[in-house]
Protein backbone atom coordinates (compact mmCIF):
# COMPACT_ATOMS: atom_id res chain seq x y z
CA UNK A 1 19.04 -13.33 5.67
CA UNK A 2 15.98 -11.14 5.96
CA UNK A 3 13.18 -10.87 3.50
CA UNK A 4 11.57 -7.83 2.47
CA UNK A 5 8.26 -7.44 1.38
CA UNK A 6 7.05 -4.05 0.12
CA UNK A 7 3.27 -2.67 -0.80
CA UNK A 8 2.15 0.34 -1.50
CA UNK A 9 -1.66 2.74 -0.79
CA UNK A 10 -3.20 5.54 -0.02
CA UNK A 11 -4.51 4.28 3.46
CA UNK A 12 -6.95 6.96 3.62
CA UNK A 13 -9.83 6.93 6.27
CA UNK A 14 -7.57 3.39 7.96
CA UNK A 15 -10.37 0.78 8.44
CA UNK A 16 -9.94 -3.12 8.96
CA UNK A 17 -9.37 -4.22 5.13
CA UNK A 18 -5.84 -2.06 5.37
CA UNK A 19 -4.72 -3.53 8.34
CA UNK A 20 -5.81 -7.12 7.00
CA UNK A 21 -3.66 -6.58 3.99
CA UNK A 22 -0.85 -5.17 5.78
CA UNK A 23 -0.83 -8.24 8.15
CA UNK A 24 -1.08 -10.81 5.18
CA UNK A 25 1.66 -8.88 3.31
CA UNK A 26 3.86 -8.96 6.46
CA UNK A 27 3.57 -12.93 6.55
CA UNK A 28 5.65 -13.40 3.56
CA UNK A 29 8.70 -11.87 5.04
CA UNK A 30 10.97 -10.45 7.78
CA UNK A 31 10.12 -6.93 7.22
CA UNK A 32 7.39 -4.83 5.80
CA UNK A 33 8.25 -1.56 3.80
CA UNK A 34 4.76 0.57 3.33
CA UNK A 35 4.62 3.70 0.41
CA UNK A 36 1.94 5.52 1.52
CA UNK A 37 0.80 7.49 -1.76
CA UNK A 38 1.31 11.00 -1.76
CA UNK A 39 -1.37 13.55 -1.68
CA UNK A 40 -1.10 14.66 -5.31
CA UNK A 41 -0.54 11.00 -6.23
CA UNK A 42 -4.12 10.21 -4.47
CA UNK A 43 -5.30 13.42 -6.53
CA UNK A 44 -3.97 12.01 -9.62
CA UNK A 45 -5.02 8.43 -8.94
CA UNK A 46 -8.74 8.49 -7.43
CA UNK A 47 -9.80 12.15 -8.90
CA UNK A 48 -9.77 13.46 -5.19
CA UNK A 49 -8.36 14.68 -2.34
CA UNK A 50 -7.42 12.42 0.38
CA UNK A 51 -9.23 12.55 3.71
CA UNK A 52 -6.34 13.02 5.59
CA UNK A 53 -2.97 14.54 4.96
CA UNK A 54 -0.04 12.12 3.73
CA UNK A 55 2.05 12.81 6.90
CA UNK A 56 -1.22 12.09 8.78
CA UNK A 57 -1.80 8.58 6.93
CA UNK A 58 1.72 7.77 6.67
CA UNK A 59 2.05 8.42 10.41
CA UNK A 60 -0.86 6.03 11.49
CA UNK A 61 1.08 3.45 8.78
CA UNK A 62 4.15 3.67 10.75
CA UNK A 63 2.44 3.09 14.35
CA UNK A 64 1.41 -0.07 12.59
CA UNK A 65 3.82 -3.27 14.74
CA UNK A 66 3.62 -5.34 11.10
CA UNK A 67 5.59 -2.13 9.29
CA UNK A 68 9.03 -1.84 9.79
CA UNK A 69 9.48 1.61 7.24
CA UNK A 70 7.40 3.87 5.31
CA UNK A 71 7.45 6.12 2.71
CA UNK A 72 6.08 8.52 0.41
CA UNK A 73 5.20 7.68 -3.02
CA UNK A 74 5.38 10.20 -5.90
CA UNK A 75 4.81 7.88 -8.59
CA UNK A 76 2.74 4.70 -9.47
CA UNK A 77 5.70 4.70 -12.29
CA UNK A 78 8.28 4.40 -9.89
CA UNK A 79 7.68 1.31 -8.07
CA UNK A 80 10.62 -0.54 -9.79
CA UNK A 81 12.90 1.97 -8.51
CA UNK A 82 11.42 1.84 -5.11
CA UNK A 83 11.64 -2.12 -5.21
CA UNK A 84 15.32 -1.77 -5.69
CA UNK A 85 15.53 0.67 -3.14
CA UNK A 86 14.69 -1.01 -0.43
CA UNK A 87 15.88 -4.37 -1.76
CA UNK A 88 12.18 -6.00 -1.87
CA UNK A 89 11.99 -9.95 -2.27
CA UNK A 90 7.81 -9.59 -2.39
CA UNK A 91 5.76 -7.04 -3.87
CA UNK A 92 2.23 -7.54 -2.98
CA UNK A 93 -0.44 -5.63 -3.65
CA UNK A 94 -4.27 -6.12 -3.63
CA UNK A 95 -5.98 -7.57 -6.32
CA UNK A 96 -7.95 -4.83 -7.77
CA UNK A 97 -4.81 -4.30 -9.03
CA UNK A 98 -3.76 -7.63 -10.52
CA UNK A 99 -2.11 -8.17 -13.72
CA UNK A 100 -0.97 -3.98 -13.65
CA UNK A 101 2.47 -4.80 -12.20
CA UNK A 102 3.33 -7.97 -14.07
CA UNK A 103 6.80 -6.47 -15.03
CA UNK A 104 8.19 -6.08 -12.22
CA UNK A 105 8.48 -9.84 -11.80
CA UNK A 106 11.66 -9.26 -13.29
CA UNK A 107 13.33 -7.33 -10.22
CA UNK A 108 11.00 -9.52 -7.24
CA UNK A 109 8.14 -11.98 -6.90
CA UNK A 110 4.65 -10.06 -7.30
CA UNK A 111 1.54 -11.25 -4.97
CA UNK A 112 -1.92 -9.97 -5.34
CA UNK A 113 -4.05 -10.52 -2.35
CA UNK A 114 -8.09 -11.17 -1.97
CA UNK A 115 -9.19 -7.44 -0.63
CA UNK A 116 -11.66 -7.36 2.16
CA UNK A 117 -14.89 -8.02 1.31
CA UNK A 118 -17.59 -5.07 1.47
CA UNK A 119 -15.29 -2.71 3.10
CA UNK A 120 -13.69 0.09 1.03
CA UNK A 121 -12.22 3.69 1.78
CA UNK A 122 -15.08 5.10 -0.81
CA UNK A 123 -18.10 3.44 0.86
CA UNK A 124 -16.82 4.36 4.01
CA UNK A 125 -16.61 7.80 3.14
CA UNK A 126 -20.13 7.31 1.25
CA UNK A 127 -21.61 6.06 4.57
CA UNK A 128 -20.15 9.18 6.77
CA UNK A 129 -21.86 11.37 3.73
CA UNK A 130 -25.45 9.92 4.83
């Protein structure tokens, strides 16, 4: 029986510490579902437009050979309902976010991984600005 493992981001401006997590999130399982946050969820989230349009991110998600499916994601709120969606084993999620999801150990196991050091969307962005 197959193991799914699902994660969610914005993937904005795609640089090496996305695919890294994608990759490590992929190794706990058979298959790797992606939400790629919405446009108005980025908004909502980081105070800013995304770089690049959700179809556009989403898109370069999917070309990805460790992601079996994508999405979009509406709501940081709904990630229990997207768990049971797509019948996740794994949540994982980097750990700039650990401790928020917790709760949701109920419906699957929940992994935080190490981000990539000294690489972030915003300071890649930053360095562009310069």
């Amino acid at each position: 029986m197959s193991k799914t493992v699902i994660t969610f981001g914005t993937f904005d401006v795609f640089h090496v510490g996305h695919l890294r997590i994608l990759q490590r999130a992929r190794s706990f399982g058979d298959r790797l579902v992606v939400g790629v946050s919405t446009d108005a969820l980025n908004e909502n989230k980081k105070g800013r437009a995304p770089v690049y349009s959700q179809e556009e991110r989403r898109e370069i998600v999917a070309a990805l050979s460790c992601v079996d499916e994508t999405f979009l994601e509406e709501s940081l709120e709904l990630k229990g309902a997207y768990i049971q969606r797509y019948g996740a084993a794994i949540l994982v999620m980097g750990d700039d976010w650990e401790g928020r999801f917790d709760a949701l150990s109920e419906l699957c196991e929940v992994r935080y991984l190490p981000r990539t050091p000294a690489i972030s969307t915003t300071e890649v962005i930053e360095k562009i600005r310069v």
